[in-house]
PDB file of N, CA and C in Angstrom:
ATOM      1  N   UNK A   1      78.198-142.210-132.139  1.00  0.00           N
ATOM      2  CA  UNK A   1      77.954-143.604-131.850  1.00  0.00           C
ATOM      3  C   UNK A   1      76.465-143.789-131.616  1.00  0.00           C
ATOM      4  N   UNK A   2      75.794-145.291-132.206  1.00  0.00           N
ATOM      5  CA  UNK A   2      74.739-145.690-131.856  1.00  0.00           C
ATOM      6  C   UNK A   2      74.493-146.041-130.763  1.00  0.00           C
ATOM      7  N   UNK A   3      73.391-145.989-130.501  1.00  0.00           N
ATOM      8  CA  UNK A   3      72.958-147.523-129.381  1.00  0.00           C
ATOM      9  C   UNK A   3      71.902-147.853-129.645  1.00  0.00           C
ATOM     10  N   UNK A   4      71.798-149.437-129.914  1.00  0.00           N
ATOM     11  CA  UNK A   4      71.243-150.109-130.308  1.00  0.00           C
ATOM     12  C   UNK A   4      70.345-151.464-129.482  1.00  0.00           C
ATOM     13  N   UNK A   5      69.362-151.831-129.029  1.00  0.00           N
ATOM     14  CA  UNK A   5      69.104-153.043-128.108  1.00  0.00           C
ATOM     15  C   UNK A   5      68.313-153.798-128.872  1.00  0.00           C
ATOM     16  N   UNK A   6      68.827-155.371-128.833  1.00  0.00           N
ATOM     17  CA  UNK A   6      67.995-156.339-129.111  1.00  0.00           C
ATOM     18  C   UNK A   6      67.757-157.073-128.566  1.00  0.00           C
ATOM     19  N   UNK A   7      67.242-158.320-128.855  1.00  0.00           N
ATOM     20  CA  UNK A   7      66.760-159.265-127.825  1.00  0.00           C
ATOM     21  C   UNK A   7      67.441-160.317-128.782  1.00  0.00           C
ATOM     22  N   UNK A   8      67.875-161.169-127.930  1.00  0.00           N
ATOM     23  CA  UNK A   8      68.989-162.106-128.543  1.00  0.00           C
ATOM     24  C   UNK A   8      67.863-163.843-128.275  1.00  0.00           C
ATOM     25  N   UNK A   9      68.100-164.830-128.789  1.00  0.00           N
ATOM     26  CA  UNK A   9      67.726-166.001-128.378  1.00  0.00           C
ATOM     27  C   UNK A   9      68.786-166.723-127.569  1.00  0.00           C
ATOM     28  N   UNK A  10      68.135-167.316-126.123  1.00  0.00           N
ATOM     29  CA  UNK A  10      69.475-167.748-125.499  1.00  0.00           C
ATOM     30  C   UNK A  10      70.433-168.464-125.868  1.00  0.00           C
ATOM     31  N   UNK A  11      69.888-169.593-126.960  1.00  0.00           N
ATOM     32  CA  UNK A  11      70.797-170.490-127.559  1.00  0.00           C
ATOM     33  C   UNK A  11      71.815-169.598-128.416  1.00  0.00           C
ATOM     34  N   UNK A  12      71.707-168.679-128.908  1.00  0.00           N
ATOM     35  CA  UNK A  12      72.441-167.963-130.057  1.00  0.00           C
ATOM     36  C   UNK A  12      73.109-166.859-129.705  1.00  0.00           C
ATOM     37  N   UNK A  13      73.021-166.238-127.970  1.00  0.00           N
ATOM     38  CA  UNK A  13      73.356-165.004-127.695  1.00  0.00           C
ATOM     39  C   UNK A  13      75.069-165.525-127.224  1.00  0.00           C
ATOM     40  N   UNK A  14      75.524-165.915-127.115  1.00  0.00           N
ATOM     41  CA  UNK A  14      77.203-166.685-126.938  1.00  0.00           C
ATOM     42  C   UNK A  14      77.547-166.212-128.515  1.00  0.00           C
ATOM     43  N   UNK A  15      77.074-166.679-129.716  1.00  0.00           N
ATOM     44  CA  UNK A  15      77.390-166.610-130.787  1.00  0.00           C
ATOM     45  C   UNK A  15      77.164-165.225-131.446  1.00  0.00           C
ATOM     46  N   UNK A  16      76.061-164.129-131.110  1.00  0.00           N
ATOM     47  CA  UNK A  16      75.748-163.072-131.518  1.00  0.00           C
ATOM     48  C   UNK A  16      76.911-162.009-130.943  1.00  0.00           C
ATOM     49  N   UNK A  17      76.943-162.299-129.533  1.00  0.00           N
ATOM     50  CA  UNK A  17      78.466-161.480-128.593  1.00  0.00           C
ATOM     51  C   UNK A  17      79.624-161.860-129.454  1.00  0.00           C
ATOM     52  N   UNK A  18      79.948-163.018-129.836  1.00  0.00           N
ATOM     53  CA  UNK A  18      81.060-163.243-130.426  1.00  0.00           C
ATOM     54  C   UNK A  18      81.132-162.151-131.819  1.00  0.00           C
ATOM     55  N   UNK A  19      80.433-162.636-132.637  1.00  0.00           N
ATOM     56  CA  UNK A  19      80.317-161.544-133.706  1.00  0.00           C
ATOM     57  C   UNK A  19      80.238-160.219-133.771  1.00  0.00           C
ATOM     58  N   UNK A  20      79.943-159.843-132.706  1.00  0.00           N
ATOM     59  CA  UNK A  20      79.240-158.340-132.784  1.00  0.00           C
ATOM     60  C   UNK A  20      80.731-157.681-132.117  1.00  0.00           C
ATOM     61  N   UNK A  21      81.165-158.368-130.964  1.00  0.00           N
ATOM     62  CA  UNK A  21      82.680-157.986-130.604  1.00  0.00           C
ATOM     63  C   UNK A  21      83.692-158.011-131.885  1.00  0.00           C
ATOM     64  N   UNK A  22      83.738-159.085-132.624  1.00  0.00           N
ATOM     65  CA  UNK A  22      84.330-159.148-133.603  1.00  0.00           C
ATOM     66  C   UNK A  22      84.324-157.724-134.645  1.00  0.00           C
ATOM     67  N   UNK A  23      83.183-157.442-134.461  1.00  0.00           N
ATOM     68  CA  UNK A  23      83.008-156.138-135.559  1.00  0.00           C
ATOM     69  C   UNK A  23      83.715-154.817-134.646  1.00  0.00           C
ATOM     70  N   UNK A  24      83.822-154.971-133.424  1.00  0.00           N
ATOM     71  CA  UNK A  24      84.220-153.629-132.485  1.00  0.00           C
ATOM     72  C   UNK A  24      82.719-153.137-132.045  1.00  0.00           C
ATOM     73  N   UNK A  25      81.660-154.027-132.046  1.00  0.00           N
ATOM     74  CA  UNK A  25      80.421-153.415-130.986  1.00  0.00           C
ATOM     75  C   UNK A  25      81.020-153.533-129.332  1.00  0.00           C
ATOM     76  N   UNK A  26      80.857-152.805-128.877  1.00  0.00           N
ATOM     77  CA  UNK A  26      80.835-152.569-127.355  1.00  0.00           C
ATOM     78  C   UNK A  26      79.691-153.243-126.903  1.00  0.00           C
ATOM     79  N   UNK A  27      79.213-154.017-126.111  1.00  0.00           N
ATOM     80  CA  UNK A  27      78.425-154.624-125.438  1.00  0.00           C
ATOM     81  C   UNK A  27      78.449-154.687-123.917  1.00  0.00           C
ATOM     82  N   UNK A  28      77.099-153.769-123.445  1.00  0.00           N
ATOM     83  CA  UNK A  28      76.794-153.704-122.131  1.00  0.00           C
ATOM     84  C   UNK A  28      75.699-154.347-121.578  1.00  0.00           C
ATOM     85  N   UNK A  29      75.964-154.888-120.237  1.00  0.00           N
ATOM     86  CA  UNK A  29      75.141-156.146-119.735  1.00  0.00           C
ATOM     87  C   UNK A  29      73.857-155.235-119.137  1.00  0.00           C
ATOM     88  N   UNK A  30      72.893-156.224-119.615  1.00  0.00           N
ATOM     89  CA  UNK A  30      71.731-155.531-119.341  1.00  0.00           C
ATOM     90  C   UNK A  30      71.286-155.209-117.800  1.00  0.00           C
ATOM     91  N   UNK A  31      70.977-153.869-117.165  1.00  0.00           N
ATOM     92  CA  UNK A  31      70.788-153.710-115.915  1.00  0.00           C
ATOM     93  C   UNK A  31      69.292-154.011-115.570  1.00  0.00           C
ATOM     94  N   UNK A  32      69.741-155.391-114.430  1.00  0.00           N
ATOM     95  CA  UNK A  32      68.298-155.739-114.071  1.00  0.00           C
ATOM     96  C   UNK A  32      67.644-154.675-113.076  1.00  0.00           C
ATOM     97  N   UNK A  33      66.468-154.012-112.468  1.00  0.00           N
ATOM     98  CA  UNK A  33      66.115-153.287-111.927  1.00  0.00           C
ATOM     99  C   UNK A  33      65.230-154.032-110.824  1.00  0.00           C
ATOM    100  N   UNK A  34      65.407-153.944-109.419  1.00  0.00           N
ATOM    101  CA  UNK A  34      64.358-154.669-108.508  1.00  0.00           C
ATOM    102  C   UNK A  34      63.707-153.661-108.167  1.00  0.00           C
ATOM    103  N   UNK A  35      62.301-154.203-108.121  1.00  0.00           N
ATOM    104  CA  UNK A  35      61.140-153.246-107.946  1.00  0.00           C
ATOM    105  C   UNK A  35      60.926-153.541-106.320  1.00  0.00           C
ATOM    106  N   UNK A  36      61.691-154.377-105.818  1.00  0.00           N
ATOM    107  CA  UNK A  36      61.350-153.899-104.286  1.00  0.00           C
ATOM    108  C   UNK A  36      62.025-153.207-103.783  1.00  0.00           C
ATOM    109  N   UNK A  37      63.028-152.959-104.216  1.00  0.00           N
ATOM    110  CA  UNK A  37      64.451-152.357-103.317  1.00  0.00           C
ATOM    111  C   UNK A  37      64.076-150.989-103.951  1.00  0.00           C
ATOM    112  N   UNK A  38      63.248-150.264-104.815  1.00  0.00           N
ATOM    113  CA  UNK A  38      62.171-149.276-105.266  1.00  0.00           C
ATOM    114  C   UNK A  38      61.187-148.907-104.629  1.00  0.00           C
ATOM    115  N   UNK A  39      60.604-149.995-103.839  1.00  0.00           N
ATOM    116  CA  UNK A  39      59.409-150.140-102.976  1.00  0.00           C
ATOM    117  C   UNK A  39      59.805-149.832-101.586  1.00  0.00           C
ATOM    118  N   UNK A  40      60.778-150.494-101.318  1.00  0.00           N
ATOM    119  CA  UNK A  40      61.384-149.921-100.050  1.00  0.00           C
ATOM    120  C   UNK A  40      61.811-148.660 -99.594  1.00  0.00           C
ATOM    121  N   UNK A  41      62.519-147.950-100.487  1.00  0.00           N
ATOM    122  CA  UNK A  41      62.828-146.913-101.017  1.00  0.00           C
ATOM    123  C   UNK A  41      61.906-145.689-100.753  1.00  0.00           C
ATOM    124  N   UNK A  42      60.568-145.563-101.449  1.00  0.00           N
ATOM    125  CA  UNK A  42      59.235-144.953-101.442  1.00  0.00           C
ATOM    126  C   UNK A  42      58.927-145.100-100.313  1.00  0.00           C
ATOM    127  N   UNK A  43      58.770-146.423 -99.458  1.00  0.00           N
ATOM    128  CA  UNK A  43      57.977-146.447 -98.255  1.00  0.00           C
ATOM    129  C   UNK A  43      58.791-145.160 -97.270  1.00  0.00           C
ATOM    130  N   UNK A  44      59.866-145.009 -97.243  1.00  0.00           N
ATOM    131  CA  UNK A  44      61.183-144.407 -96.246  1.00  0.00           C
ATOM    132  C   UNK A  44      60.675-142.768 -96.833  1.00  0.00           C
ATOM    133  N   UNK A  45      60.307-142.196 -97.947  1.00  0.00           N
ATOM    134  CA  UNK A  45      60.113-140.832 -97.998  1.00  0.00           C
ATOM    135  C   UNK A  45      58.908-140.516 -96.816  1.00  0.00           C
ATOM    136  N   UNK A  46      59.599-139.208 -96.440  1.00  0.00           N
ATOM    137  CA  UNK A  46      58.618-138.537 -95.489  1.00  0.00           C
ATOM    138  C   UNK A  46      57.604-137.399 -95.730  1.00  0.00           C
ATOM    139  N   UNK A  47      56.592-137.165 -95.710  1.00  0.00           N
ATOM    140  CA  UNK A  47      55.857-136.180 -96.022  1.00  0.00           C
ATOM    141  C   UNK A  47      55.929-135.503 -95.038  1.00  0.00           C
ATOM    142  N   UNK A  48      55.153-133.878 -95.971  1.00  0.00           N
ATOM    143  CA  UNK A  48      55.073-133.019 -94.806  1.00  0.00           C
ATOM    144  C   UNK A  48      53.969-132.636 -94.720  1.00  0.00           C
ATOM    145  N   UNK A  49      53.692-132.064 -93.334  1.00  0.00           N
ATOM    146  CA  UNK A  49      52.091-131.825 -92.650  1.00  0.00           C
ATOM    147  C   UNK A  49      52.325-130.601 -93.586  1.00  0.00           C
ATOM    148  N   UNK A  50      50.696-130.100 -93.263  1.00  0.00           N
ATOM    149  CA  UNK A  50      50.043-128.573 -93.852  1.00  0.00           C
ATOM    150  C   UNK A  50      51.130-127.797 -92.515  1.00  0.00           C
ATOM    151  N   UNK A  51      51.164-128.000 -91.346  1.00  0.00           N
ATOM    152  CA  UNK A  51      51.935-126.868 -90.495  1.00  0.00           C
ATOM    153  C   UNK A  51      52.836-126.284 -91.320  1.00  0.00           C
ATOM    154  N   UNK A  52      54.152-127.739 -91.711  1.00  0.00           N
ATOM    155  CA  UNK A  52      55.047-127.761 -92.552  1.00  0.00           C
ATOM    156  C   UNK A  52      55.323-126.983 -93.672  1.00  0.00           C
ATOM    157  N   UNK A  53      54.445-126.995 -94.458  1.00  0.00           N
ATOM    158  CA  UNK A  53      54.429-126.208 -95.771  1.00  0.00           C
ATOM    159  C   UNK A  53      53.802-124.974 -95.695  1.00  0.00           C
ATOM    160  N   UNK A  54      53.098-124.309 -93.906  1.00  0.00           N
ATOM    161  CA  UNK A  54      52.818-123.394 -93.636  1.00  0.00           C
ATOM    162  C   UNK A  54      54.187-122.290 -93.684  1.00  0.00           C
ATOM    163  N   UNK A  55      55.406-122.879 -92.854  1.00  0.00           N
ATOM    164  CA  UNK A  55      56.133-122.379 -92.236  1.00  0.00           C
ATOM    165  C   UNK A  55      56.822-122.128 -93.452  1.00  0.00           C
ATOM    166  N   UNK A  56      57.222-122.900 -94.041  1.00  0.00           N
ATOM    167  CA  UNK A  56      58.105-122.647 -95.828  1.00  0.00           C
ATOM    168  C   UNK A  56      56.987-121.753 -96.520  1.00  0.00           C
ATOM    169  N   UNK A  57      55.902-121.086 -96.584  1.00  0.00           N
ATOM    170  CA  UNK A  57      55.809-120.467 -97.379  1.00  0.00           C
ATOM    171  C   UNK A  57      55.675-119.280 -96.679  1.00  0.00           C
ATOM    172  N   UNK A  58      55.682-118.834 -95.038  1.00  0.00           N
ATOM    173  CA  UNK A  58      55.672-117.651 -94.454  1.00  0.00           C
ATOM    174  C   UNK A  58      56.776-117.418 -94.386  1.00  0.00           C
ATOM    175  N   UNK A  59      57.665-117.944 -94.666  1.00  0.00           N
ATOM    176  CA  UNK A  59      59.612-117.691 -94.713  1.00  0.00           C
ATOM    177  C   UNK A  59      59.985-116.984 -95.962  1.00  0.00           C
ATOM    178  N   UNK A  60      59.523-117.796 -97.201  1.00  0.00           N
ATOM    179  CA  UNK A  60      59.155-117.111 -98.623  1.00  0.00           C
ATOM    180  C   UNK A  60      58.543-116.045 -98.911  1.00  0.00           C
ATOM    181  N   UNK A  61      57.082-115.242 -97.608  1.00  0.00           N
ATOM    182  CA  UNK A  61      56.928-114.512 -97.649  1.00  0.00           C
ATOM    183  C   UNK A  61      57.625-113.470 -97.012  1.00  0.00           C
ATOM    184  N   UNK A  62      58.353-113.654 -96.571  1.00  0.00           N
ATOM    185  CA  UNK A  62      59.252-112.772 -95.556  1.00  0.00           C
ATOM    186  C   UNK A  62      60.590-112.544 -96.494  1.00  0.00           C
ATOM    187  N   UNK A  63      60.765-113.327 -97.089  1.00  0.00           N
ATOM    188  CA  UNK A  63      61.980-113.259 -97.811  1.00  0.00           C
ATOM    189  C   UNK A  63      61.884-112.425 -99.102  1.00  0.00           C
ATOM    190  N   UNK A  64      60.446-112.647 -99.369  1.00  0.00           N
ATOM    191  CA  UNK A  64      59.968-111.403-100.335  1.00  0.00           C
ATOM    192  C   UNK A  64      60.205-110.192-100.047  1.00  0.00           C
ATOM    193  N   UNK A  65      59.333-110.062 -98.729  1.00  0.00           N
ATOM    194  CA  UNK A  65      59.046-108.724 -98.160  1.00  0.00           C
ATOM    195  C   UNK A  65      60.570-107.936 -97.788  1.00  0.00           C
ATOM    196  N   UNK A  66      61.547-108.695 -97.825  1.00  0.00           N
ATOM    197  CA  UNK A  66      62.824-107.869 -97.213  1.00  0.00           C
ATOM    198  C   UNK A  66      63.249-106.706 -98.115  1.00  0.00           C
ATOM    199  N   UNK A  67      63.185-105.647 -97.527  1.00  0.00           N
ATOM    200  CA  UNK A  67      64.467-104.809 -98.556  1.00  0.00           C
ATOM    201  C   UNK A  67      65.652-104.604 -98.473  1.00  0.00           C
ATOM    202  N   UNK A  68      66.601-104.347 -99.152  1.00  0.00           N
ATOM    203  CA  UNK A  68      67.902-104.135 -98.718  1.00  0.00           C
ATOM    204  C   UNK A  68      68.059-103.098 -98.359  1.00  0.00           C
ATOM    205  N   UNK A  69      69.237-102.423 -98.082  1.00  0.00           N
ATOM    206  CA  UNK A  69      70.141-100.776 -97.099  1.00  0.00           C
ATOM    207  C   UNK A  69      70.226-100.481 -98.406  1.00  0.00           C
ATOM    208  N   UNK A  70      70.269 -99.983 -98.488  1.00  0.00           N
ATOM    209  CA  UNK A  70      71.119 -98.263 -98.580  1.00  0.00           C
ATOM    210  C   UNK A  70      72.089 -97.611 -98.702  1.00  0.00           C
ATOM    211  N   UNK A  71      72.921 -97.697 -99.569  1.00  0.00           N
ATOM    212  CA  UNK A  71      74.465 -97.160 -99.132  1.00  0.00           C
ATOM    213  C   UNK A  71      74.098 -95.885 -99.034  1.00  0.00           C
TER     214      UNK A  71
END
């Protein structure tokens, strides 16, 4: 299956759905996207200090350094 997007004229898009259903096109409503509820979103992520990314990479080094036993 294709997918295909056009841009319809408003006067004619009632009449283009009609036809295009008629043929067996599937037609999905276009998803509007809000760029604030995006914005809001971004503001809420938290960064991390240098301490932060101290401690995650002396854990990584430790996790290196481990060896296993011995049977």
């Amino acid at each position: 299956m294709e997918r295909l997007v056009i841009n319809i004229p408003e006067s004619k898009s009632s009449l283009v759905k009609q036809i295009l259903k008629g043929l067996g096109v599937t037609i999905q409503q276009e998803s509007k996207s809000n760029s604030s509820i995006y914005k809001k979103k971004l503001t809420k992520v938290t960064t991390w200090s240098d301490e932060d990314v101290n401690i995650l990479e002396e854990s990584k080094k430790a996790f290196g350094d481990f060896k296993p036993q011995q049977w």
